[in-house]
C-alpha atoms as a PDB file:
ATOM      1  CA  UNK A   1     -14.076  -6.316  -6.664  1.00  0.00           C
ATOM      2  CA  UNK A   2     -10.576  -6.540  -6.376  1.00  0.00           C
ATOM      3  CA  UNK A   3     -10.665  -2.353  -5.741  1.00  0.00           C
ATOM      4  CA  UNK A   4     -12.289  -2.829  -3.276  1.00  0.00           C
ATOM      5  CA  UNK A   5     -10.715  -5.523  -1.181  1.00  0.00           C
ATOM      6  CA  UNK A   6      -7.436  -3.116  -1.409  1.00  0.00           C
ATOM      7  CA  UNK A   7      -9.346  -0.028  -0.271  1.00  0.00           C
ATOM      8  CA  UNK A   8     -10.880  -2.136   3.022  1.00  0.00           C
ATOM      9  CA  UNK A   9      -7.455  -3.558   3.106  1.00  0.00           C
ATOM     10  CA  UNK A  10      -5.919   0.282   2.709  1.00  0.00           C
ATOM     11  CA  UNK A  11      -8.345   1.855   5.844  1.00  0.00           C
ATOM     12  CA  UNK A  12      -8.419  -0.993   8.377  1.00  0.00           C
ATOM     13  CA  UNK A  13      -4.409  -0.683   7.962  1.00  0.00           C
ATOM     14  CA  UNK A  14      -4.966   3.047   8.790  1.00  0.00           C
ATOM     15  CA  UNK A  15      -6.500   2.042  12.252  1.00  0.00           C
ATOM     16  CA  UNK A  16      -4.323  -0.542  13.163  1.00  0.00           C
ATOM     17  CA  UNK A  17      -6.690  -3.220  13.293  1.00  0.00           C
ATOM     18  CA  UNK A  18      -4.586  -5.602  10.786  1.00  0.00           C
ATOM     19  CA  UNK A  19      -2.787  -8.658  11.774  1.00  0.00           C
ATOM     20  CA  UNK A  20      -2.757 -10.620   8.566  1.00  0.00           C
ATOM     21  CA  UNK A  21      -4.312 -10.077   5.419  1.00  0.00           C
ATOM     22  CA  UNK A  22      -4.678 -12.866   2.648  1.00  0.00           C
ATOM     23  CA  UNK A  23      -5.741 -12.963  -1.492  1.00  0.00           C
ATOM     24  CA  UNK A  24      -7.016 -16.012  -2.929  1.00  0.00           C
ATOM     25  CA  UNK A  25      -6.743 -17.061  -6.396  1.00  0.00           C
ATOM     26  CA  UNK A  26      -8.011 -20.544  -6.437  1.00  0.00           C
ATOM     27  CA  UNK A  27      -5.929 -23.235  -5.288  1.00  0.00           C
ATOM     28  CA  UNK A  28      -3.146 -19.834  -4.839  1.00  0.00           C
ATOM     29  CA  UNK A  29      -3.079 -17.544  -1.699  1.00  0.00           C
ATOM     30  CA  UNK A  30      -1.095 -14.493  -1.179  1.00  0.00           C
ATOM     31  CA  UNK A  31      -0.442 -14.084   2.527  1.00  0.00           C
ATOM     32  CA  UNK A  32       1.084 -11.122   4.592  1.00  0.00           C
ATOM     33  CA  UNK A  33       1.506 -10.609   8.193  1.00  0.00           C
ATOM     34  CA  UNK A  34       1.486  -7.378   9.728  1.00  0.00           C
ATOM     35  CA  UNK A  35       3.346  -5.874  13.337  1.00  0.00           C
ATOM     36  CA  UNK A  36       1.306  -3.834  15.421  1.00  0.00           C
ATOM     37  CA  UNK A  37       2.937  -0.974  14.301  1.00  0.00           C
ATOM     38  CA  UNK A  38       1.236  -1.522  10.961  1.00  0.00           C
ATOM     39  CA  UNK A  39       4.630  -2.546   9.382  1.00  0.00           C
ATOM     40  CA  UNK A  40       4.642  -5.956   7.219  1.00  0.00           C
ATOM     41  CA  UNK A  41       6.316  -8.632   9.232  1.00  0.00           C
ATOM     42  CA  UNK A  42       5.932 -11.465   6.743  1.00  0.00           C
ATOM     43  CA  UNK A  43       4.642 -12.512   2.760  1.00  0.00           C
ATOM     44  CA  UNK A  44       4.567 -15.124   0.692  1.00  0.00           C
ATOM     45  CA  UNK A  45       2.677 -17.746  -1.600  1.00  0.00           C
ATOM     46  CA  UNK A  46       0.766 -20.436  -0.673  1.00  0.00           C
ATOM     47  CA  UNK A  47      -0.377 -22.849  -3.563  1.00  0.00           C
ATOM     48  CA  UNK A  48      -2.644 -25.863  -2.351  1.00  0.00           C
ATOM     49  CA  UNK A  49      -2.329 -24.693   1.332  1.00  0.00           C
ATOM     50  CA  UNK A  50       1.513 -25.387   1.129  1.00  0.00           C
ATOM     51  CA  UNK A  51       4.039 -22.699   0.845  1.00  0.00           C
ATOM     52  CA  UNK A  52       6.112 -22.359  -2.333  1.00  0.00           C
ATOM     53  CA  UNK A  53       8.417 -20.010  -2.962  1.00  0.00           C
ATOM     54  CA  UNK A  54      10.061 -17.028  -1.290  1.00  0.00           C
ATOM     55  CA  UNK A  55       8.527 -16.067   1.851  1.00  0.00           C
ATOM     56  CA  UNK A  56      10.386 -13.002   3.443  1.00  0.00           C
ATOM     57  CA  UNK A  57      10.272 -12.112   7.495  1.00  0.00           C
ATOM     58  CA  UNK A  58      11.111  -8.097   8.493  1.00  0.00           C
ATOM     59  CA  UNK A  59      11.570  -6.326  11.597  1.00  0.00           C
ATOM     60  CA  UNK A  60       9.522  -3.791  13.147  1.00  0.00           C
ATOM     61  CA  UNK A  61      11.380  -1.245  10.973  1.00  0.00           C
ATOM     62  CA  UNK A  62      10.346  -2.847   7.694  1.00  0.00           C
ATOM     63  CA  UNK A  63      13.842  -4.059   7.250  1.00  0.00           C
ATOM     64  CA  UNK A  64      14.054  -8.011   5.884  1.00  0.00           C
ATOM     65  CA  UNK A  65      15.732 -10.251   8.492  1.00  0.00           C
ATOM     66  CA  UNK A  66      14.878 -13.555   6.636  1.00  0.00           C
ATOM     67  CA  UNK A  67      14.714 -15.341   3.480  1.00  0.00           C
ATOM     68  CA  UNK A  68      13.020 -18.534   3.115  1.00  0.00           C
ATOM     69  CA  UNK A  69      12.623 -20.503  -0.028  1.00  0.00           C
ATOM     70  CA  UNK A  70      10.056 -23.314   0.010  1.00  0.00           C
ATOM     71  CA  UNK A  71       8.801 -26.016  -2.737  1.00  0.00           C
ATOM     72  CA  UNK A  72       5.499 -27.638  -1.670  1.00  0.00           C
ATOM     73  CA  UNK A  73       5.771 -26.935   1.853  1.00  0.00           C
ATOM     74  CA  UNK A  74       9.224 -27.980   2.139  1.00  0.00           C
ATOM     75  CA  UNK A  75      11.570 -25.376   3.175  1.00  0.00           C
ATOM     76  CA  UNK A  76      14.895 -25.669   1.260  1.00  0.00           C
ATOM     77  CA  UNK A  77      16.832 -22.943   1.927  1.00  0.00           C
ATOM     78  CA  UNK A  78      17.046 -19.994   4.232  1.00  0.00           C
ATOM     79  CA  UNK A  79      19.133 -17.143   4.632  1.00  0.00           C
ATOM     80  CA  UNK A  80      19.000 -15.493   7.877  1.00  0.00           C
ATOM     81  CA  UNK A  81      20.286 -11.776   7.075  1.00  0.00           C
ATOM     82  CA  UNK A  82      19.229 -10.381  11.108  1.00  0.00           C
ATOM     83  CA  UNK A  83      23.393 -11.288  11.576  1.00  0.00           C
ATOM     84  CA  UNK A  84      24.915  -9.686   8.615  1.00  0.00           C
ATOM     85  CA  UNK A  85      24.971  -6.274  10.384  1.00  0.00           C
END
């Protein structure tokens, strides 16, 4: 099964047609974003519907702008790297 969610996942990213795409493992949930360019804009982890842990934001070039670090929904740190250039 899990095959075949990637493959679906793989072609519909092909066409463009992907905004967000999500994996569930019980009370866990892998989450990514996508631009329209097809590029990943955002990930992380969701446990209990509340993020936890490192959830990263990128440009439109794929490059990571942002770092965000969260413990049951509760952001605790961030590191905003879009103004270390």
């Amino acid at each position: 099964m899990k095959k075949a969610i990637v493959l679906l996942f793989v072609m519909a990213l092909g066409f463009g047609s992907v905004k967000s795409f999500s994996v569930s493992y019980g009370d866990t949930l892998k989450h990514q974003t996508f631009h329209s360019n097809g590029k990943i804009k955002m990930e992380g982890i969701k446990v209990k519907k509340f993020r936890e842990g490192l959830w990263k934001h990128y440009d439109k070039n794929g490059k990571m702008i942002k770092a965000e670090l969260y413990k049951m929904g509760v952001r605790v740190n961030s590191v905003d790297m879009s103004k270390a250039d």
